[in-house]
Every structure is written in structure tokens, then in C-alpha cells.
C-alpha atoms as a PDB file:
ATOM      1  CA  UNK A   1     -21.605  10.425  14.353  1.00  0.00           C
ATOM      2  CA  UNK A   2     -18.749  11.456  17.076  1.00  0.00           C
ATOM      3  CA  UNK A   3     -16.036  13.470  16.560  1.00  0.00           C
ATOM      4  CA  UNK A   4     -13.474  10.914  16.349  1.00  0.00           C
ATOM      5  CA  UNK A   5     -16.125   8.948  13.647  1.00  0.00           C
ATOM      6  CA  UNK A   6     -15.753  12.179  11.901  1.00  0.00           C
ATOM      7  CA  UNK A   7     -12.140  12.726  12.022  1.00  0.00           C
ATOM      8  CA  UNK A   8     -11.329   8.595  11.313  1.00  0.00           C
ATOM      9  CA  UNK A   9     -13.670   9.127   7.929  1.00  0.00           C
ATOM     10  CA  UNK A  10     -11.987  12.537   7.308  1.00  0.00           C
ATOM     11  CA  UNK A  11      -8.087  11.037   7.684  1.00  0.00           C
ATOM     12  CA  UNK A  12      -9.361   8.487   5.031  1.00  0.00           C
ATOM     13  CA  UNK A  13     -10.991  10.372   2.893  1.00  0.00           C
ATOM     14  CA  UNK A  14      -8.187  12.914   2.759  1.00  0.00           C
ATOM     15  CA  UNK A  15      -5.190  10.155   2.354  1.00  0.00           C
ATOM     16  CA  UNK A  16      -7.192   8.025  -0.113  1.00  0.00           C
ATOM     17  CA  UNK A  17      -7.825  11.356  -2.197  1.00  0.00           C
ATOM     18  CA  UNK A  18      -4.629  12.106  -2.176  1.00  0.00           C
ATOM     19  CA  UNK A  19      -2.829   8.795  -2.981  1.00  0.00           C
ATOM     20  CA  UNK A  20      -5.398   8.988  -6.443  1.00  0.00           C
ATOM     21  CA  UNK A  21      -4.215  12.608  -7.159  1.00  0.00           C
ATOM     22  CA  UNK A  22      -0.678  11.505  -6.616  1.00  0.00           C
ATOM     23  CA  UNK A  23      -1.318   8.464  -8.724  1.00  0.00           C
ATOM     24  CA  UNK A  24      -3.316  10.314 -11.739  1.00  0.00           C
ATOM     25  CA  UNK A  25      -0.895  12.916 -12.036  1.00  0.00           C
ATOM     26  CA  UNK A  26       2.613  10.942 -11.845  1.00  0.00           C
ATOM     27  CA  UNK A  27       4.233   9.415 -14.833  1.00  0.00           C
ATOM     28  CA  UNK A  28       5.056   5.969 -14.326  1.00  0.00           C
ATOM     29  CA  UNK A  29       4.929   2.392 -16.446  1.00  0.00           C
ATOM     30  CA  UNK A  30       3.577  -0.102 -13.875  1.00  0.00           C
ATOM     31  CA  UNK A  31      -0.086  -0.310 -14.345  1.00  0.00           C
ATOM     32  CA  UNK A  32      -1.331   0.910 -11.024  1.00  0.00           C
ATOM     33  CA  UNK A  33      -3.365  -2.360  -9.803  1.00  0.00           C
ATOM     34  CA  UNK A  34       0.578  -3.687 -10.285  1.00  0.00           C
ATOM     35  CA  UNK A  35       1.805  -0.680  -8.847  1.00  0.00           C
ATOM     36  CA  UNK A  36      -0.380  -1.429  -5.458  1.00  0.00           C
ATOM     37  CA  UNK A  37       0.378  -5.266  -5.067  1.00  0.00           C
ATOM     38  CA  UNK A  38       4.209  -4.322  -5.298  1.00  0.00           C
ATOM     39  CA  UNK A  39       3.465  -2.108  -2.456  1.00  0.00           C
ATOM     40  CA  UNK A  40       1.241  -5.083  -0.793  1.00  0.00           C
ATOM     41  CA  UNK A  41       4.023  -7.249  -1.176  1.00  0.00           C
ATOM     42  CA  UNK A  42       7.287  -4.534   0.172  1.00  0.00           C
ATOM     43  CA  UNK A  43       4.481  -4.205   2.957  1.00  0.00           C
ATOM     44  CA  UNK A  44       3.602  -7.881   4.485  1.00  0.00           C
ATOM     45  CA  UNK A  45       7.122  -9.128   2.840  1.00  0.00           C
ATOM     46  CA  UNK A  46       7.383 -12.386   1.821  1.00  0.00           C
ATOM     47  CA  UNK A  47       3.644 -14.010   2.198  1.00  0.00           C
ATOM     48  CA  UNK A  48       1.501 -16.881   0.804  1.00  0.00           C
ATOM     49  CA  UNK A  49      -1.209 -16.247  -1.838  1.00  0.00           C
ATOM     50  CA  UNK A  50      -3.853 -16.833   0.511  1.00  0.00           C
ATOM     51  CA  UNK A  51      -2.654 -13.999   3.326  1.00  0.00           C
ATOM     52  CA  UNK A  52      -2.074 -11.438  -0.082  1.00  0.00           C
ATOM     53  CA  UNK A  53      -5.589 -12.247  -1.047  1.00  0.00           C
ATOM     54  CA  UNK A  54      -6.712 -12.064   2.062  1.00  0.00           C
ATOM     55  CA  UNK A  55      -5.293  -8.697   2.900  1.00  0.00           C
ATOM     56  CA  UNK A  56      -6.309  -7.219  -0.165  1.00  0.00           C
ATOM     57  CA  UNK A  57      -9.957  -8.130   0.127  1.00  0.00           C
ATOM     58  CA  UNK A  58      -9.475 -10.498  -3.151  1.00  0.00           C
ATOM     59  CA  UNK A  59      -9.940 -13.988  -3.844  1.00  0.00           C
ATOM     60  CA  UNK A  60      -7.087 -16.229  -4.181  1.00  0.00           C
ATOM     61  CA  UNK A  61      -7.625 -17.154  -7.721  1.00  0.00           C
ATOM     62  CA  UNK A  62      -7.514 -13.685  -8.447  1.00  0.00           C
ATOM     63  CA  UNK A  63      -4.582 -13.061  -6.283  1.00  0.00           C
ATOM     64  CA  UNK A  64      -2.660 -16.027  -7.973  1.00  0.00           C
ATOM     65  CA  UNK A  65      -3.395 -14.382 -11.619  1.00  0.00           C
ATOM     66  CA  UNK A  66      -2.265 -11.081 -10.664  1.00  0.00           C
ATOM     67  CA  UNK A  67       0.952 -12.621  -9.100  1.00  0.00           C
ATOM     68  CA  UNK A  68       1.645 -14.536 -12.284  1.00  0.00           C
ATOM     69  CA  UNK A  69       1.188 -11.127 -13.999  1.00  0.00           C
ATOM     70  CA  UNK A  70       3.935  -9.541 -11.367  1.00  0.00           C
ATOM     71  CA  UNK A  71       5.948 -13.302 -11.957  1.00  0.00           C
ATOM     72  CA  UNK A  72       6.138 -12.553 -15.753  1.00  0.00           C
ATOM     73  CA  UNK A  73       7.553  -9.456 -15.118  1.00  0.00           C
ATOM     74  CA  UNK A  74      10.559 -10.402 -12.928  1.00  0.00           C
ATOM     75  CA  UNK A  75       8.702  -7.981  -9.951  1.00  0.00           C
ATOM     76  CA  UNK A  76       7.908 -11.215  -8.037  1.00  0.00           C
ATOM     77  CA  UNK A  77       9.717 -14.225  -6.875  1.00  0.00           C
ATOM     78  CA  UNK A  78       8.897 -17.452  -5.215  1.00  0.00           C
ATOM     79  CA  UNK A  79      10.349 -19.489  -2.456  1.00  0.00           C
ATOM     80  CA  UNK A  80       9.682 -22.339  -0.554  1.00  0.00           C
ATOM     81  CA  UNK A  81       7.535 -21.667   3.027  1.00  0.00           C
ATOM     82  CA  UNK A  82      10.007 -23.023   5.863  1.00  0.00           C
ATOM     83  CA  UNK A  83       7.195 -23.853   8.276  1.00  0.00           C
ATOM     84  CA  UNK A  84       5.333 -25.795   5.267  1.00  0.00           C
ATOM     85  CA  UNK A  85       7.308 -27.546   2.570  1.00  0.00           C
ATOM     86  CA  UNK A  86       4.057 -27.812   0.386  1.00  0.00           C
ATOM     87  CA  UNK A  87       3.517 -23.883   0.497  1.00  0.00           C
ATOM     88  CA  UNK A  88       5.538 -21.005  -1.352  1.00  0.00           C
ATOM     89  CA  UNK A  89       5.985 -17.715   0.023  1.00  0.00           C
ATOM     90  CA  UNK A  90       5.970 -14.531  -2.677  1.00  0.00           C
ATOM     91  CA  UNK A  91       8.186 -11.645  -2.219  1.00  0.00           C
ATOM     92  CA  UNK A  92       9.239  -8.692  -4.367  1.00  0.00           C
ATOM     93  CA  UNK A  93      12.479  -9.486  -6.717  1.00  0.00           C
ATOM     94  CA  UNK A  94      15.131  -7.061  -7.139  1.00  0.00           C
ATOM     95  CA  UNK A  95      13.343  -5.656 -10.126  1.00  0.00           C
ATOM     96  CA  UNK A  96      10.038  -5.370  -8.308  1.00  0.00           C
ATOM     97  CA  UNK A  97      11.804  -3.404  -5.773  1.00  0.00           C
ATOM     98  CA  UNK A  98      13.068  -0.888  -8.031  1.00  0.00           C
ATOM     99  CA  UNK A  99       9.977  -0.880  -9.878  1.00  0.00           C
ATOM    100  CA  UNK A 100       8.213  -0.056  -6.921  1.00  0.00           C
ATOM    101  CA  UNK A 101      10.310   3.055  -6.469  1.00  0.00           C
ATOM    102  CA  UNK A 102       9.890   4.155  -9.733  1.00  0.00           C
ATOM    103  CA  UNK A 103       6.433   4.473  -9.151  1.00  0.00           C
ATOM    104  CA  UNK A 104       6.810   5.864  -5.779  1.00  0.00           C
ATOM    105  CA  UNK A 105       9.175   8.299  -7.299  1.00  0.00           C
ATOM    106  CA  UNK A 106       7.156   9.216  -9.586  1.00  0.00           C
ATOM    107  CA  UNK A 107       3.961  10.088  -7.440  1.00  0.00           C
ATOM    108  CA  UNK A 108       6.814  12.197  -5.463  1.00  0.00           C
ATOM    109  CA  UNK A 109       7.465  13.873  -8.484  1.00  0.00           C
ATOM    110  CA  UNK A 110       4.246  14.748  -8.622  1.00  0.00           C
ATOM    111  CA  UNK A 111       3.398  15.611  -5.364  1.00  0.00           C
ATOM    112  CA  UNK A 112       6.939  17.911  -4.802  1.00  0.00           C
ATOM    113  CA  UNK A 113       5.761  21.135  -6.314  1.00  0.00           C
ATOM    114  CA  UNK A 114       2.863  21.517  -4.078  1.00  0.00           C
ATOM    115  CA  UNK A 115       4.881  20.793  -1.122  1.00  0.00           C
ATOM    116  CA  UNK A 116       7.403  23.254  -2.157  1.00  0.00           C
ATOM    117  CA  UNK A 117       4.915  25.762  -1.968  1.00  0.00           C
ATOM    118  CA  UNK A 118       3.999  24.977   1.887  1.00  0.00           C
ATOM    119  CA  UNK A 119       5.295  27.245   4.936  1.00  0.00           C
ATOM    120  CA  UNK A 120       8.216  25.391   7.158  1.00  0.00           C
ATOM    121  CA  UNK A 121       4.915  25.176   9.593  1.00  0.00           C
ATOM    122  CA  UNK A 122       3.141  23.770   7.233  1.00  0.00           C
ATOM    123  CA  UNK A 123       5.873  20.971   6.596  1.00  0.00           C
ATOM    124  CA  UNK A 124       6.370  21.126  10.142  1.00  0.00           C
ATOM    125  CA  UNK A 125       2.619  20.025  10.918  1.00  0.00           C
ATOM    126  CA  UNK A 126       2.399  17.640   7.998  1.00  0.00           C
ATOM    127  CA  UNK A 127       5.542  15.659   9.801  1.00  0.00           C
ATOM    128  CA  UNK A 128       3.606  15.174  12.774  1.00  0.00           C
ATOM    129  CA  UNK A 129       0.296  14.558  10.940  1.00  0.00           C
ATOM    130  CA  UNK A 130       2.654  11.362   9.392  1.00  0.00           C
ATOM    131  CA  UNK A 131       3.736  10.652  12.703  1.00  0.00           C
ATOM    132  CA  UNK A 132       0.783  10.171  14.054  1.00  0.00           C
ATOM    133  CA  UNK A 133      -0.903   8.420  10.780  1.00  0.00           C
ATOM    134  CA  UNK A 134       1.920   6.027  11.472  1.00  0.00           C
ATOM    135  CA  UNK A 135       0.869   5.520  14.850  1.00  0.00           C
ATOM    136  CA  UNK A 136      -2.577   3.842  13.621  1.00  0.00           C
ATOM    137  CA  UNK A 137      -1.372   1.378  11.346  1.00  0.00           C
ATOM    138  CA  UNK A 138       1.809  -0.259  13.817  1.00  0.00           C
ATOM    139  CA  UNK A 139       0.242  -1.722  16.238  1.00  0.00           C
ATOM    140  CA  UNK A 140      -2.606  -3.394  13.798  1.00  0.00           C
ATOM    141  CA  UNK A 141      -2.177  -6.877  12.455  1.00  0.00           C
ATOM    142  CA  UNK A 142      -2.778  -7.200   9.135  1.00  0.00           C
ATOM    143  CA  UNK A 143      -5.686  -9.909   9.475  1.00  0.00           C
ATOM    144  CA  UNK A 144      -7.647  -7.843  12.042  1.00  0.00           C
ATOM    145  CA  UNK A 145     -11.161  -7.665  10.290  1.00  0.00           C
ATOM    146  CA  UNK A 146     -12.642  -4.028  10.574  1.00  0.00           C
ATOM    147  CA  UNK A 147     -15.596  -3.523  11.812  1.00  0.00           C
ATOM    148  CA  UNK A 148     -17.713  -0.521  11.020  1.00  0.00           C
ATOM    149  CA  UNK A 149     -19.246   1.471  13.678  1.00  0.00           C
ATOM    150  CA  UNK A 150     -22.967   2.211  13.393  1.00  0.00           C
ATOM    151  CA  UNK A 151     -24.737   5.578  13.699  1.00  0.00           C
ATOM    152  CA  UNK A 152     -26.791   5.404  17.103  1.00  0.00           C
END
């Protein structure tokens, strides 16, 4: 494997690890496959079942359950699609906003005393490890399908 294999499978590793650590060790009510289509939905904004299946690797009758699940709560709304009057587009309500930053709140809380204990340069090199993080998600469409790289 190259170095930038390495590093790519590192970076994900390392942010996946610490989104679960963040997640196991905050306090919050949503149920965290809730939690994550909240933050699906404040992501893509207002999409069709198919594209939020789609994106999150699911298939539309499973989408459209866990929708009606965020529906029931008042975290979801519908509205008609105004480039197809048969389709509706889902967004997040006012409630599913706020519910979403509870939970991101939360994980903050969580996360805050171990960043307290970091040098400035520490903070300093974690801002530019976000700026850069940020860099490789912009520019990619949601539908691109990944491909994997193979070992040579």
C-alpha cells in the first residue's frame, strides 16, 4: 500500500474512532441511528427518499421507515418536490434541528475535557487538520460511488 493509501485509511480510521468515542461517552436522548439521519438530512438538506437511501448505503424501504420514525417525532418534515409534483422532498423540522444539536452538544460535552487538556499547538494543529479534512469532502458530490483501490 502507498503512503497516501496509508494515510487515507489512517484519517478514517482515526475520525470514525473518534465520532464512536464521542458518541458512547455523550449523554443524549436521540437514539444514535436517529441521531445520524438528522445529521444526513442538515447535510444534503431537503432530499427525496431515494437520494437519503442512496447516500446512506440503505434501501429505500428502509429509508422510508426510518423517516416515518424521524416524522413521528416532529424531527422531519415533508414538502412537495418543485421540479416533480408527484415527489416530496424531506428536510429537518425545527425540532429536528434542535435535536440535532442536542446531540451534537452533547458529544462536545464529551469531547471538551480532553481538548482542554491539549497545548495551544496542539489546538493549533488540530484546526488545520479540520481544515484540511474539510478540504476532502467539498468538492465531492454526494452520489460519487467510491471505488476502492487494490493492493498491487
Amino acid at each position: 500500500m502507498d503512503e497516501r493509501s496509508t494515510v487515507g485509511n489512517d484519517l478514517l480510521r482515526a475520525a470514525a474512532r473518534l465520532t464512536r468515542w464521542a458518541t458512547r461517552n455523550a449523554s443524549f436522548e436521540v437514539p444514535y441511528a436517529q441521531a445520524r439521519l438528522l445529521a444526513l438530512l442538515d447535510e444534503l438538506g431537503p432530499s427525496r427518499v431515494s437520494a437519503l437511501a442512496e447516500a446512506d448505503h440503505s434501501s429505500q424501504p428502509s429509508m422510508t421507515a426510518a423517516l416515518q420514525r424521524l416524522e413521528s417525532q416532529g424531527w422531519a418534515q415533508r414538502e412537495p418536490d418543485p421540479s416533480d409534483a408527484r415527489a416530496t422532498l424531506l428536510s429537518l423540522s425545527r425540532a429536528g434541528r434542535k435535536a440535532l444539536y442536542e446531540v451534537r452538544a452533547a458529544r462536545l460535552d464529551a469531547l471538551s475535557p480532553t481538548l482542554d487538556a491539549l497545548s495551544d499547538s496542539d489546538i493549533a494543529v488540530l484546526r488545520e487538520a479540520i481544515t484540511v479534512m474539510e478540504s476532502l469532502v467539498h468538492p465531492v458530490p454526494v452520489s460519487t460511488t467510491p471505488t476502492l483501490r487494490k493492493e498491487a
